[in-house]
PDB file of N, CA and C in Angstrom:
ATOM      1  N   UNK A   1       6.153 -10.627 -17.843  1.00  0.00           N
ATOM      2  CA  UNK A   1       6.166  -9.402 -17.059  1.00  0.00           C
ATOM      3  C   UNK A   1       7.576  -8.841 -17.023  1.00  0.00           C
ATOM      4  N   UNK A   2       8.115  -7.574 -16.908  1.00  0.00           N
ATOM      5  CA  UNK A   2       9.022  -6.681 -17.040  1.00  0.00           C
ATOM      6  C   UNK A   2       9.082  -6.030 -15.609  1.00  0.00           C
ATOM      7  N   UNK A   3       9.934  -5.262 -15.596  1.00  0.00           N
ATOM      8  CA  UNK A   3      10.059  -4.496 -14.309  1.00  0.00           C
ATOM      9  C   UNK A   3       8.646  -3.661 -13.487  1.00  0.00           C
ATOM     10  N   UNK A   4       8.382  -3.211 -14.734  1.00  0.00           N
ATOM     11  CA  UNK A   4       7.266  -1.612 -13.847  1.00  0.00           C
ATOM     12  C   UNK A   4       5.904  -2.780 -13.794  1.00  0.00           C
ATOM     13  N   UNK A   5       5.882  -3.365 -14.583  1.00  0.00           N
ATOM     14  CA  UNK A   5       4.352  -4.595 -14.124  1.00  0.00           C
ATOM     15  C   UNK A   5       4.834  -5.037 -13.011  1.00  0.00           C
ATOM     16  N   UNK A   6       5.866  -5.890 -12.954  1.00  0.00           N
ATOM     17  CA  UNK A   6       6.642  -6.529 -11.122  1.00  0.00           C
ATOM     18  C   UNK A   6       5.852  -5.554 -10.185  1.00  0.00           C
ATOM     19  N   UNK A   7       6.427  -4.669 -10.557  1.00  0.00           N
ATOM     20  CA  UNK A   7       6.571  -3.412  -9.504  1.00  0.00           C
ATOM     21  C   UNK A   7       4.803  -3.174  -8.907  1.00  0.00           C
ATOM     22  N   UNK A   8       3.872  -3.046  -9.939  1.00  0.00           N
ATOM     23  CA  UNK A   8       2.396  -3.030 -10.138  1.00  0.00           C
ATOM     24  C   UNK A   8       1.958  -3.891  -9.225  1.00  0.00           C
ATOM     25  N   UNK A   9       2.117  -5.219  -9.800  1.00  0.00           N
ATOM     26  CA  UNK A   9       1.758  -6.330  -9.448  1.00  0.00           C
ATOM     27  C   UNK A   9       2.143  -6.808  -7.449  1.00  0.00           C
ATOM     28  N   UNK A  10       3.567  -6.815  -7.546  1.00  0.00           N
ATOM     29  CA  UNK A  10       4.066  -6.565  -6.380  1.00  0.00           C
ATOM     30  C   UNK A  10       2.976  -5.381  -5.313  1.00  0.00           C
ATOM     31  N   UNK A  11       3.130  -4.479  -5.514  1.00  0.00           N
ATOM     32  CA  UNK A  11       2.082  -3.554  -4.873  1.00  0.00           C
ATOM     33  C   UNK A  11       1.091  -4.089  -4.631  1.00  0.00           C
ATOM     34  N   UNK A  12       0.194  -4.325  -5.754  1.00  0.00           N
ATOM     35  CA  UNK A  12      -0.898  -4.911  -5.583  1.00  0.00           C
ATOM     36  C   UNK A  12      -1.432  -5.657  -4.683  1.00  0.00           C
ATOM     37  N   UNK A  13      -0.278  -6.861  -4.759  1.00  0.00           N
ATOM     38  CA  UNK A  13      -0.703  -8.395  -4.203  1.00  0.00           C
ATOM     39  C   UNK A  13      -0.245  -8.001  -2.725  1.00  0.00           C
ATOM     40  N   UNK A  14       0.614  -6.620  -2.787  1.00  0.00           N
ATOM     41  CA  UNK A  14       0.931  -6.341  -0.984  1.00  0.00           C
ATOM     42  C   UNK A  14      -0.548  -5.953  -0.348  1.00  0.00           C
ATOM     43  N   UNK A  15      -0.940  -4.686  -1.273  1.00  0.00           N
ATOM     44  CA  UNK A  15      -2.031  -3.773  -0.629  1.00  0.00           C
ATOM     45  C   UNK A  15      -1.205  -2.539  -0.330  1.00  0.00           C
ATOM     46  N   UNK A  16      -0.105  -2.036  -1.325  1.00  0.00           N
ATOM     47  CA  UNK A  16       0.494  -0.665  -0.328  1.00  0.00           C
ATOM     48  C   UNK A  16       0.215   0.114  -1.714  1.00  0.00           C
ATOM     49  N   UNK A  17       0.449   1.442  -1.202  1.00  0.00           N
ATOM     50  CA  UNK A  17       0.292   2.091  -2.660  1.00  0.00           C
ATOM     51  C   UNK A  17       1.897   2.786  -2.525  1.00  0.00           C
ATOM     52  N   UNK A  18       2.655   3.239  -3.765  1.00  0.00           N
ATOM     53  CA  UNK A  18       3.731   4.127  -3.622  1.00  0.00           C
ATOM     54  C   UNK A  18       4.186   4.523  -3.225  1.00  0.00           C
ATOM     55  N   UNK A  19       3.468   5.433  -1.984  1.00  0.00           N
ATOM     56  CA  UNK A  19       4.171   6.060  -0.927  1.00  0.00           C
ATOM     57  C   UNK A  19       4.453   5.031  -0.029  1.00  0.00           C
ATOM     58  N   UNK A  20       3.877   3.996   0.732  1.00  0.00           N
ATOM     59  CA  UNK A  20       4.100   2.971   1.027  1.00  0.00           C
ATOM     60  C   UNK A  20       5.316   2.579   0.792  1.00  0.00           C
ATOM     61  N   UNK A  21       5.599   1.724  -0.218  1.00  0.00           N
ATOM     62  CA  UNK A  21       6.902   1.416  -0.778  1.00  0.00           C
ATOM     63  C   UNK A  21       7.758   2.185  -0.934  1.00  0.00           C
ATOM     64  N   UNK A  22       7.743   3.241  -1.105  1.00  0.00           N
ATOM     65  CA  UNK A  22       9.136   4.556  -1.153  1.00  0.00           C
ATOM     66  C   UNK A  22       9.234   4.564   0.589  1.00  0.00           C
ATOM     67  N   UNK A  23       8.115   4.558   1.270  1.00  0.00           N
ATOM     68  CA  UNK A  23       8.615   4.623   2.759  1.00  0.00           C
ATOM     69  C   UNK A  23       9.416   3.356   3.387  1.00  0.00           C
ATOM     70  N   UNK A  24       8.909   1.540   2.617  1.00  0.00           N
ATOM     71  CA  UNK A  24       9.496   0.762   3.092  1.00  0.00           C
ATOM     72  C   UNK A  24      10.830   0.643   2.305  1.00  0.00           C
ATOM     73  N   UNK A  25      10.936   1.037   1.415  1.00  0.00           N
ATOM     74  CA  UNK A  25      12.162   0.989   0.494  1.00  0.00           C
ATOM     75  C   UNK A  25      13.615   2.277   0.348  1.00  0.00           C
ATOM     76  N   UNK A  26      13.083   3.292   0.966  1.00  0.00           N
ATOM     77  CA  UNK A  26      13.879   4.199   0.788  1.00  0.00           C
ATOM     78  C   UNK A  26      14.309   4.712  -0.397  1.00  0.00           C
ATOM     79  N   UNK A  27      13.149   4.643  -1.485  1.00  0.00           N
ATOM     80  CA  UNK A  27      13.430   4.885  -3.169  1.00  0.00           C
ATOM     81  C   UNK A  27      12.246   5.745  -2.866  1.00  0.00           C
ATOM     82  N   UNK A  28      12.570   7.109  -3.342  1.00  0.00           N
ATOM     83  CA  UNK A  28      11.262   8.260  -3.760  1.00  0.00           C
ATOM     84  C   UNK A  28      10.140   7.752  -4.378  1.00  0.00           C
ATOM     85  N   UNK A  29       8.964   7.851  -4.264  1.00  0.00           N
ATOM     86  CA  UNK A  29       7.832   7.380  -4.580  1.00  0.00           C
ATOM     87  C   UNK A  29       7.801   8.293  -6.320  1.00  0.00           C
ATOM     88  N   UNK A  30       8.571   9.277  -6.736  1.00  0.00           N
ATOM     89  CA  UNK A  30       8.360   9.687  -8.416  1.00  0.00           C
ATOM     90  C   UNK A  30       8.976   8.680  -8.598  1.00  0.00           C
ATOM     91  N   UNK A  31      10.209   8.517  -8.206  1.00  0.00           N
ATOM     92  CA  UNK A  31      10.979   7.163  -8.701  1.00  0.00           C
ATOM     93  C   UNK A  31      10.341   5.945  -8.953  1.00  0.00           C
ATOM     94  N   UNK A  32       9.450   5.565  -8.102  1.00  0.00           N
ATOM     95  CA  UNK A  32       8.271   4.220  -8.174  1.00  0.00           C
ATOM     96  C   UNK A  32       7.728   4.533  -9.566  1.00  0.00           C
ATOM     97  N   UNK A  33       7.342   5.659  -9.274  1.00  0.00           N
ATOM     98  CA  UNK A  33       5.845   6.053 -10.157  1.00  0.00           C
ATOM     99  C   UNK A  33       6.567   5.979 -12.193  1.00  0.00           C
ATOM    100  N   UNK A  34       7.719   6.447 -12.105  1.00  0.00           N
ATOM    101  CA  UNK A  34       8.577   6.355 -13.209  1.00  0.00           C
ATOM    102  C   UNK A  34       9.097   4.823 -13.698  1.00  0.00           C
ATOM    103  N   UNK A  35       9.474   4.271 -12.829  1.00  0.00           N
ATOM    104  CA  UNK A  35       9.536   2.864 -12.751  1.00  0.00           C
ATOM    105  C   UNK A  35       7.933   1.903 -13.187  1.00  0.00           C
ATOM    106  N   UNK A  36       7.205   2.567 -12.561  1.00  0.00           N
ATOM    107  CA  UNK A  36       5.592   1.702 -13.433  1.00  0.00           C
ATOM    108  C   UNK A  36       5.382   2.357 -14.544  1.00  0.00           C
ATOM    109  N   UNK A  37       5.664   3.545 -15.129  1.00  0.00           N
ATOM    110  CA  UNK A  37       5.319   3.806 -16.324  1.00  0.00           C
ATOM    111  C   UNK A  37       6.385   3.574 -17.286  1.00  0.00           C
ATOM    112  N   UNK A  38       7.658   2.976 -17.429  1.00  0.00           N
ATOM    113  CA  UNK A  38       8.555   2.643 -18.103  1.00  0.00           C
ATOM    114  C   UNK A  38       9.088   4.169 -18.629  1.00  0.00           C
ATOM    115  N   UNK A  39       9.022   5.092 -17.600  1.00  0.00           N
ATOM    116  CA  UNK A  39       9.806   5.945 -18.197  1.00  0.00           C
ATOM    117  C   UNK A  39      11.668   6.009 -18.006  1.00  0.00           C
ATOM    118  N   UNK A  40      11.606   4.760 -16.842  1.00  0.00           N
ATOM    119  CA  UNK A  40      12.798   4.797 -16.347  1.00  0.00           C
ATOM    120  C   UNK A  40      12.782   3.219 -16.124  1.00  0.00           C
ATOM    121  N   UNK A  41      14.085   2.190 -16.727  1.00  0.00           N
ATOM    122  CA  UNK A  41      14.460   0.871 -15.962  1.00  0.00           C
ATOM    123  C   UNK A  41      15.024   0.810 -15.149  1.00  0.00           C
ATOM    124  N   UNK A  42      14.334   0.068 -14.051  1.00  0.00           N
ATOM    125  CA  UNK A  42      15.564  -0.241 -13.077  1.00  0.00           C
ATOM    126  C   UNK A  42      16.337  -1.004 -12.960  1.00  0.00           C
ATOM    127  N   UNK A  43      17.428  -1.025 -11.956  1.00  0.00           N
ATOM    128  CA  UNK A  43      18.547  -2.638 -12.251  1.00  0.00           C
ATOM    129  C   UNK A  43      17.780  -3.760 -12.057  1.00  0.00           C
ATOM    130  N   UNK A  44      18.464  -4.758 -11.980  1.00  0.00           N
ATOM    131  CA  UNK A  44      17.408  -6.123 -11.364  1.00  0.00           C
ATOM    132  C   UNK A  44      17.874  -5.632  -9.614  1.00  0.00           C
ATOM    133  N   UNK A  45      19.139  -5.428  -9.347  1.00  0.00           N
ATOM    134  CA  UNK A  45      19.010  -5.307  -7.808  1.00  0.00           C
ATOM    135  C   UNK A  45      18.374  -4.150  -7.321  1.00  0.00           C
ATOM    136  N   UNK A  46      18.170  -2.923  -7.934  1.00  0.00           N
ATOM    137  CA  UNK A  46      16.948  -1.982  -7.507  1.00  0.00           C
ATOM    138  C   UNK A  46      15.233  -3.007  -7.630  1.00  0.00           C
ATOM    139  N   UNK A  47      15.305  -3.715  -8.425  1.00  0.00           N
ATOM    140  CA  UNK A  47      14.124  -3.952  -8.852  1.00  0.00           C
ATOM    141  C   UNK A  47      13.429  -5.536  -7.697  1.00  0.00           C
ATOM    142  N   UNK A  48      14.615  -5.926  -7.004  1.00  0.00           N
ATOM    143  CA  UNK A  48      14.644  -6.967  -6.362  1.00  0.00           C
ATOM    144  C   UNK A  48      14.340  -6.533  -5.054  1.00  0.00           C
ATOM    145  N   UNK A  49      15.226  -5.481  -4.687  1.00  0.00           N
ATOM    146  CA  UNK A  49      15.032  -4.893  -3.354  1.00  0.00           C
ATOM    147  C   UNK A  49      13.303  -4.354  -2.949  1.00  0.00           C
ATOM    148  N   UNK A  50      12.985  -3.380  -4.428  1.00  0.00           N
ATOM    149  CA  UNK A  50      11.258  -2.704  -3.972  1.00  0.00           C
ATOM    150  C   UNK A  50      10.856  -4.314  -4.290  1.00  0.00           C
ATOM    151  N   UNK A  51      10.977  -5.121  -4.615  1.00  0.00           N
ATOM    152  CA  UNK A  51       9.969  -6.295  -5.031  1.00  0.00           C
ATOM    153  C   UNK A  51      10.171  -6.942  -3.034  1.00  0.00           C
ATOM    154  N   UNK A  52      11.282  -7.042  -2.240  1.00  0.00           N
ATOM    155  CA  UNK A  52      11.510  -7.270  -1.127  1.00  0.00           C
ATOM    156  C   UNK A  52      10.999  -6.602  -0.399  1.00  0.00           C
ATOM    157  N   UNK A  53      10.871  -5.110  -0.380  1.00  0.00           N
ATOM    158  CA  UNK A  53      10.394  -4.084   0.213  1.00  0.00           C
ATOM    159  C   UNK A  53       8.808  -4.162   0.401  1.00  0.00           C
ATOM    160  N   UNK A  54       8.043  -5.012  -0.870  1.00  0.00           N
ATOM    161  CA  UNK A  54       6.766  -5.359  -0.444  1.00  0.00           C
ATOM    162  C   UNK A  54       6.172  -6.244  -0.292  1.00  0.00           C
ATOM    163  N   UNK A  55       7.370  -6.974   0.341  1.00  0.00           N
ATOM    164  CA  UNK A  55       7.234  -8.595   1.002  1.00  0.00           C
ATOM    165  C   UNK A  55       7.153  -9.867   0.247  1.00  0.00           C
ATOM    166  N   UNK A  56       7.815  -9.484  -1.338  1.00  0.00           N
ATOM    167  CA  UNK A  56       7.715 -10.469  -1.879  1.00  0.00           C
ATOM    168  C   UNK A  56       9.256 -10.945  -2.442  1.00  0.00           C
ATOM    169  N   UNK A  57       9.607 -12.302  -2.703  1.00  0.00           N
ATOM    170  CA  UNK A  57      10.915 -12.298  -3.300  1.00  0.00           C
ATOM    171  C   UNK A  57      11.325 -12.420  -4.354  1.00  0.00           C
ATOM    172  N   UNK A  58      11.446 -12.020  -5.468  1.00  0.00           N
ATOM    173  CA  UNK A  58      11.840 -12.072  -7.192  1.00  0.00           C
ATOM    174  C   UNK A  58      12.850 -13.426  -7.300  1.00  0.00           C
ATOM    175  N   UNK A  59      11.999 -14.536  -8.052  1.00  0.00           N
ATOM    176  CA  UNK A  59      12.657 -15.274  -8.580  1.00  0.00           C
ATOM    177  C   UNK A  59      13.278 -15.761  -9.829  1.00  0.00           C
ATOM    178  N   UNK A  60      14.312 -16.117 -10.266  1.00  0.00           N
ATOM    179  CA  UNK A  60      13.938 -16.530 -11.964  1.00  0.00           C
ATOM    180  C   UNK A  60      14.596 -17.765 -12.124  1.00  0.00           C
ATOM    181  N   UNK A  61      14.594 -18.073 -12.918  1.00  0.00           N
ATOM    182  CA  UNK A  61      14.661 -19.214 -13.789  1.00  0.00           C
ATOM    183  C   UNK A  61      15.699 -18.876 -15.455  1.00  0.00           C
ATOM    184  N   UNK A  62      16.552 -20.175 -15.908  1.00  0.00           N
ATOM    185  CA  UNK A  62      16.548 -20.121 -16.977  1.00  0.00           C
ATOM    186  C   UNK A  62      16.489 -21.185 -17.843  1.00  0.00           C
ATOM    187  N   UNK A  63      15.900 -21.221 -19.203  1.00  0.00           N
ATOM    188  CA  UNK A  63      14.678 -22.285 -19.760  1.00  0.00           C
ATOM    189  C   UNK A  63      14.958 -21.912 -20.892  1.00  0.00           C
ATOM    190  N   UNK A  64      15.255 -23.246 -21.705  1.00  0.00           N
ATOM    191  CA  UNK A  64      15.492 -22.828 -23.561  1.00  0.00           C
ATOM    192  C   UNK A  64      13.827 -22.394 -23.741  1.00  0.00           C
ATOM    193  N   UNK A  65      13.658 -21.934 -24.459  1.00  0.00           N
ATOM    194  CA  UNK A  65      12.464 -21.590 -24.998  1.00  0.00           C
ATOM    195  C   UNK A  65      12.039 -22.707 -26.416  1.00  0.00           C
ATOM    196  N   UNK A  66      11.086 -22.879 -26.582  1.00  0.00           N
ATOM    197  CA  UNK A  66      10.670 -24.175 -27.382  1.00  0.00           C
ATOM    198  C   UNK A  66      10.040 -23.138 -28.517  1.00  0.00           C
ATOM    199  N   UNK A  67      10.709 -23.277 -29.547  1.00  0.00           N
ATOM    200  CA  UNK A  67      10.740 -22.385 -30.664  1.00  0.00           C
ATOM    201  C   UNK A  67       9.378 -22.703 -31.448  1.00  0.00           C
ATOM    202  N   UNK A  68       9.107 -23.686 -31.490  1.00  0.00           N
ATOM    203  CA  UNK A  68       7.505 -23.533 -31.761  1.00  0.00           C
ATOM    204  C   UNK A  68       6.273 -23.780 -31.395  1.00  0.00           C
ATOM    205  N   UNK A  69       6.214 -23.319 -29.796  1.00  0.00           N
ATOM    206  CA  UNK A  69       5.311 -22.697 -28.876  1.00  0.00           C
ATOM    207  C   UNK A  69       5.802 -21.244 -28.249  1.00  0.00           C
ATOM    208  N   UNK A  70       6.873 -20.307 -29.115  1.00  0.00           N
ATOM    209  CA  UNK A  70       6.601 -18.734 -28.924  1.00  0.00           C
ATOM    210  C   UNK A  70       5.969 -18.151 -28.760  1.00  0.00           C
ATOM    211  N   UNK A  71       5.118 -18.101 -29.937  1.00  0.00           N
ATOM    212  CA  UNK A  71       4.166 -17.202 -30.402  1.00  0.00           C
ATOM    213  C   UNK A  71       3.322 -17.595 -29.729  1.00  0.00           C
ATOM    214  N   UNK A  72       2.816 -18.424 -29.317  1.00  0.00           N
ATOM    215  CA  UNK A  72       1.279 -19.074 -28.464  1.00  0.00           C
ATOM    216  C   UNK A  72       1.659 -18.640 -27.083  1.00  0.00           C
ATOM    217  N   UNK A  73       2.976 -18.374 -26.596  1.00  0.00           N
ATOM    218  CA  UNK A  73       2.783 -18.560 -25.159  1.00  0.00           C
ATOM    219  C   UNK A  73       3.423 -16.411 -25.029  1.00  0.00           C
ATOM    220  N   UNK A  74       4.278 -15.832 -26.188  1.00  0.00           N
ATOM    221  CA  UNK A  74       3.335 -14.250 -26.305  1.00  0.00           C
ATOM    222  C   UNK A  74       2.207 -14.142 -26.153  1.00  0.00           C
ATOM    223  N   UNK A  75       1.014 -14.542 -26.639  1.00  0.00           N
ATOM    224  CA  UNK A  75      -0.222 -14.425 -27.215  1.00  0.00           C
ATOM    225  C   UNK A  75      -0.474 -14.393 -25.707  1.00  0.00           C
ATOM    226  N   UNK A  76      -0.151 -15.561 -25.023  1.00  0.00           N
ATOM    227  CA  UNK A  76      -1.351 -15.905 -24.146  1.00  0.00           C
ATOM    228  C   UNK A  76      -0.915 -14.692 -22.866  1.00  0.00           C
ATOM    229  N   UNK A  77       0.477 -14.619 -22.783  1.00  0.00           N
ATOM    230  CA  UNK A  77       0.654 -13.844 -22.039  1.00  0.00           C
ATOM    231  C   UNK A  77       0.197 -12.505 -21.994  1.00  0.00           C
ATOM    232  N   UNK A  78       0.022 -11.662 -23.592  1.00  0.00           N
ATOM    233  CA  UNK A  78      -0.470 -10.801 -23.538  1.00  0.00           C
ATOM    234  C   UNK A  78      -1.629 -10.437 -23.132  1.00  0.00           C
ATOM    235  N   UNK A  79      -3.060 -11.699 -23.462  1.00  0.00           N
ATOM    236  CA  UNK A  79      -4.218 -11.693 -23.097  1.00  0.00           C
ATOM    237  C   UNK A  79      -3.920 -11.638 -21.575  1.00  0.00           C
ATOM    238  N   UNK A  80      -3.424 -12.373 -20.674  1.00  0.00           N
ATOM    239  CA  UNK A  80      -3.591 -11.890 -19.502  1.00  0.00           C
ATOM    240  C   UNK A  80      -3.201 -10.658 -18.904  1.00  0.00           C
ATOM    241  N   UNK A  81      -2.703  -9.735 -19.451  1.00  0.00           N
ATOM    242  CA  UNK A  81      -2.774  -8.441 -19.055  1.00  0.00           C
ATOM    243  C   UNK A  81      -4.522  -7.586 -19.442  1.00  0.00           C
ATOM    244  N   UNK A  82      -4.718  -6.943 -18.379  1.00  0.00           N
ATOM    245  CA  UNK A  82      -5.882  -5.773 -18.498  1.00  0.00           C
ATOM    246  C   UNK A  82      -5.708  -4.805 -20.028  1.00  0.00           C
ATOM    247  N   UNK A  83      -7.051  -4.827 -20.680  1.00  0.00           N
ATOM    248  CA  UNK A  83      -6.833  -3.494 -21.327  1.00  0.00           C
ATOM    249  C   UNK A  83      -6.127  -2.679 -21.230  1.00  0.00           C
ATOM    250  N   UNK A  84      -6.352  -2.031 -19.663  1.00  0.00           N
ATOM    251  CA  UNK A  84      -5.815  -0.861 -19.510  1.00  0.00           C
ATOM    252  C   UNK A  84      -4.087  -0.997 -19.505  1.00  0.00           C
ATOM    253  N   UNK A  85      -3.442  -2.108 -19.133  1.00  0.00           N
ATOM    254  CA  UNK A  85      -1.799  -2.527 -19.217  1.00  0.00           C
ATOM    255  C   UNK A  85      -1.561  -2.721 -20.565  1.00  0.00           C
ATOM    256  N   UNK A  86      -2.474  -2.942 -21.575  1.00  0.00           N
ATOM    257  CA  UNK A  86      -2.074  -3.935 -22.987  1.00  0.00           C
ATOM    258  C   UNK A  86      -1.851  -2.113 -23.685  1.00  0.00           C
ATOM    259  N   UNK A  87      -2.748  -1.224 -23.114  1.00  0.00           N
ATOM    260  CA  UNK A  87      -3.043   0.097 -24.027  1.00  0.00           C
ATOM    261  C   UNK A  87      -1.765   0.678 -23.447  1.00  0.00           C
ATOM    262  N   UNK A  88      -1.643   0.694 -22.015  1.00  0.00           N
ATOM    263  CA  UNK A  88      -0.271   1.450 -21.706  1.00  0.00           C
ATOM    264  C   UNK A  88       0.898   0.991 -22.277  1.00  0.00           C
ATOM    265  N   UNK A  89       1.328  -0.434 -21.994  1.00  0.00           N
ATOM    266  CA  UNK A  89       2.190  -1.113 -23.048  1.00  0.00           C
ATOM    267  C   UNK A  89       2.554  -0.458 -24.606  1.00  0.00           C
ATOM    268  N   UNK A  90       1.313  -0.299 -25.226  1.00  0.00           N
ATOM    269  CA  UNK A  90       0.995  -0.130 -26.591  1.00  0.00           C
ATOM    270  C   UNK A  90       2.181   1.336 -26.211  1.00  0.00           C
ATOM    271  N   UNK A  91       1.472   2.509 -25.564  1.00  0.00           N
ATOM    272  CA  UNK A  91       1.514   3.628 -26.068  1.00  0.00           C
ATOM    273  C   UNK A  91       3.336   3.956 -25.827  1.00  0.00           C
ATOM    274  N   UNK A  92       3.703   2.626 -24.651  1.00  0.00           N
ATOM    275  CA  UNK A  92       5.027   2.896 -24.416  1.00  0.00           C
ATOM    276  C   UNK A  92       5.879   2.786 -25.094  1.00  0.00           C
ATOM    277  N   UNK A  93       5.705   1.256 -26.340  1.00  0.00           N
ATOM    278  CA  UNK A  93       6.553   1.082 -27.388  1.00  0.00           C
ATOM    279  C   UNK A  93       6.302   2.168 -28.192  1.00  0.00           C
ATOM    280  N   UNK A  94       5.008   2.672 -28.375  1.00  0.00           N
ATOM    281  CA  UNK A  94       5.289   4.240 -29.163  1.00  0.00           C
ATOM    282  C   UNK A  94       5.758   5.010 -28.896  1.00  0.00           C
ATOM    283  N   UNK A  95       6.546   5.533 -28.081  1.00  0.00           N
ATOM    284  CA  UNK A  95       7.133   6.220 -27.413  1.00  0.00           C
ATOM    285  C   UNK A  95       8.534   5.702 -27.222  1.00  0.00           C
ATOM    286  N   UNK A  96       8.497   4.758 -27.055  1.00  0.00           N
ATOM    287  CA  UNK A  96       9.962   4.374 -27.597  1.00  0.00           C
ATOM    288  C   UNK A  96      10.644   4.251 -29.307  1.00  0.00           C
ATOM    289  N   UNK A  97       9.586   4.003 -29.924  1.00  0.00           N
ATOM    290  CA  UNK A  97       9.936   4.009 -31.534  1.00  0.00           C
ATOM    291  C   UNK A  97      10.108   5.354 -31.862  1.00  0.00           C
ATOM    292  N   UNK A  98       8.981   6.609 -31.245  1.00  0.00           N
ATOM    293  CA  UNK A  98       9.310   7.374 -31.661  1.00  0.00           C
ATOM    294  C   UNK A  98      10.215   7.755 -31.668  1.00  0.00           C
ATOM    295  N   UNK A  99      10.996   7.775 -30.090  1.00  0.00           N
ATOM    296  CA  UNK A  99      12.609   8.437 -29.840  1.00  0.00           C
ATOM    297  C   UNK A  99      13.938   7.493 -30.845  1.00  0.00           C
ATOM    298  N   UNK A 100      13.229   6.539 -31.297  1.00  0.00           N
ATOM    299  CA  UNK A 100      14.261   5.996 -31.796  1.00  0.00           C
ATOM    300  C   UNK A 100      14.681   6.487 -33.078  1.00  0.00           C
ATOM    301  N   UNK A 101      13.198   6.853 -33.710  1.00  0.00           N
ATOM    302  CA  UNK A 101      12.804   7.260 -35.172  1.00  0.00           C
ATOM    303  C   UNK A 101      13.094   9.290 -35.525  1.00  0.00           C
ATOM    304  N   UNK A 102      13.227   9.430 -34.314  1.00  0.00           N
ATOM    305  CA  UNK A 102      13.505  11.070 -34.063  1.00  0.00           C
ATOM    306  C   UNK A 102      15.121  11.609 -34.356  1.00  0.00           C
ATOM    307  N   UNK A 103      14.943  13.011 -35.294  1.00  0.00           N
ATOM    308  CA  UNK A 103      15.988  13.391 -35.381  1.00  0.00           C
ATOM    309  C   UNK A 103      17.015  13.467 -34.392  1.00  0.00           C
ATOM    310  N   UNK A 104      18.210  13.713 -34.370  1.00  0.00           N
ATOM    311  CA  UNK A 104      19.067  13.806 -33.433  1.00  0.00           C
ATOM    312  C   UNK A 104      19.002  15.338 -32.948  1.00  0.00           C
ATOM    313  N   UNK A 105      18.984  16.184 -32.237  1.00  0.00           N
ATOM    314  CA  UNK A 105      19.089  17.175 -32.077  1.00  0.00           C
ATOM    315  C   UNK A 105      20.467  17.712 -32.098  1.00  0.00           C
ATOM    316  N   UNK A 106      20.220  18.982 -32.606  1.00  0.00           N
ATOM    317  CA  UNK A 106      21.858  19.629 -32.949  1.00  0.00           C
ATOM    318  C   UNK A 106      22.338  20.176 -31.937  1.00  0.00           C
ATOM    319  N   UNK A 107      24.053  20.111 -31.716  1.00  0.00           N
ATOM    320  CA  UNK A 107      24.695  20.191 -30.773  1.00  0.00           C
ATOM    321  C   UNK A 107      25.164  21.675 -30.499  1.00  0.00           C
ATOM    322  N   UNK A 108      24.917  22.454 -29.874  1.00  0.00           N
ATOM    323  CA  UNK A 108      25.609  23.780 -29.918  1.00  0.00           C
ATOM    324  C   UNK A 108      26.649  24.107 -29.106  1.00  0.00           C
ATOM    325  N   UNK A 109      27.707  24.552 -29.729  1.00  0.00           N
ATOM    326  CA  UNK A 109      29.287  25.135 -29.027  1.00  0.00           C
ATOM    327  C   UNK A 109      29.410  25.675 -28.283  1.00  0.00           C
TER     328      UNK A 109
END
């Protein structure tokens, strides 16, 4: 999971919706809403605070990764996301390749 799923998920497991959290957090609810669609990252300490804001506390960990159980433990992670997260996911890295793959636009004087 990444920031704007946290953010989802977090909500979720509270029961608040957006406005909710922009009211307990003092972050604009477009701001939320930009933050779940990966149109915008947040810091980890923006991202710690709304994760606090809906009563939960962001923890992590750090762990060599076992180089050949990667791919099995991508896989599995991906299956546990919903269709509907695996398709949004999808359309976001397209949207990021595209801008990557996009001319530069020209600069005018």
């Amino acid at each position: 999971m990444v920031g704007g799923d946290l953010l989802v998920e977090a909500r979720r497991r509270a029961g608040i919706s957006q406005a909710e959290l922009s009211r307990r957090s003092g972050v604009p609810p477009s701001l939320i809403g930009r933050y779940e669609r990966y149109e915008v990252t947040p810091s980890l300490e923006r991202l710690r605070s709304l994760i606090r804001a809906a009563g939960f506390e962001l923890s992590m960990r750090l762990a060599r990764v076992d180089p050949s159980n990667h791919d099995q433990v991508l896989i599995e992670r991906e299956l546990r996301r919903t269709p509907a997260e695996r398709l949004r996911r999808g359309l976001m890295a397209g949207r990021q390749f595209a801008a990557l793959t996009a001319r530069p636009r020209s600069v005018r004087a």
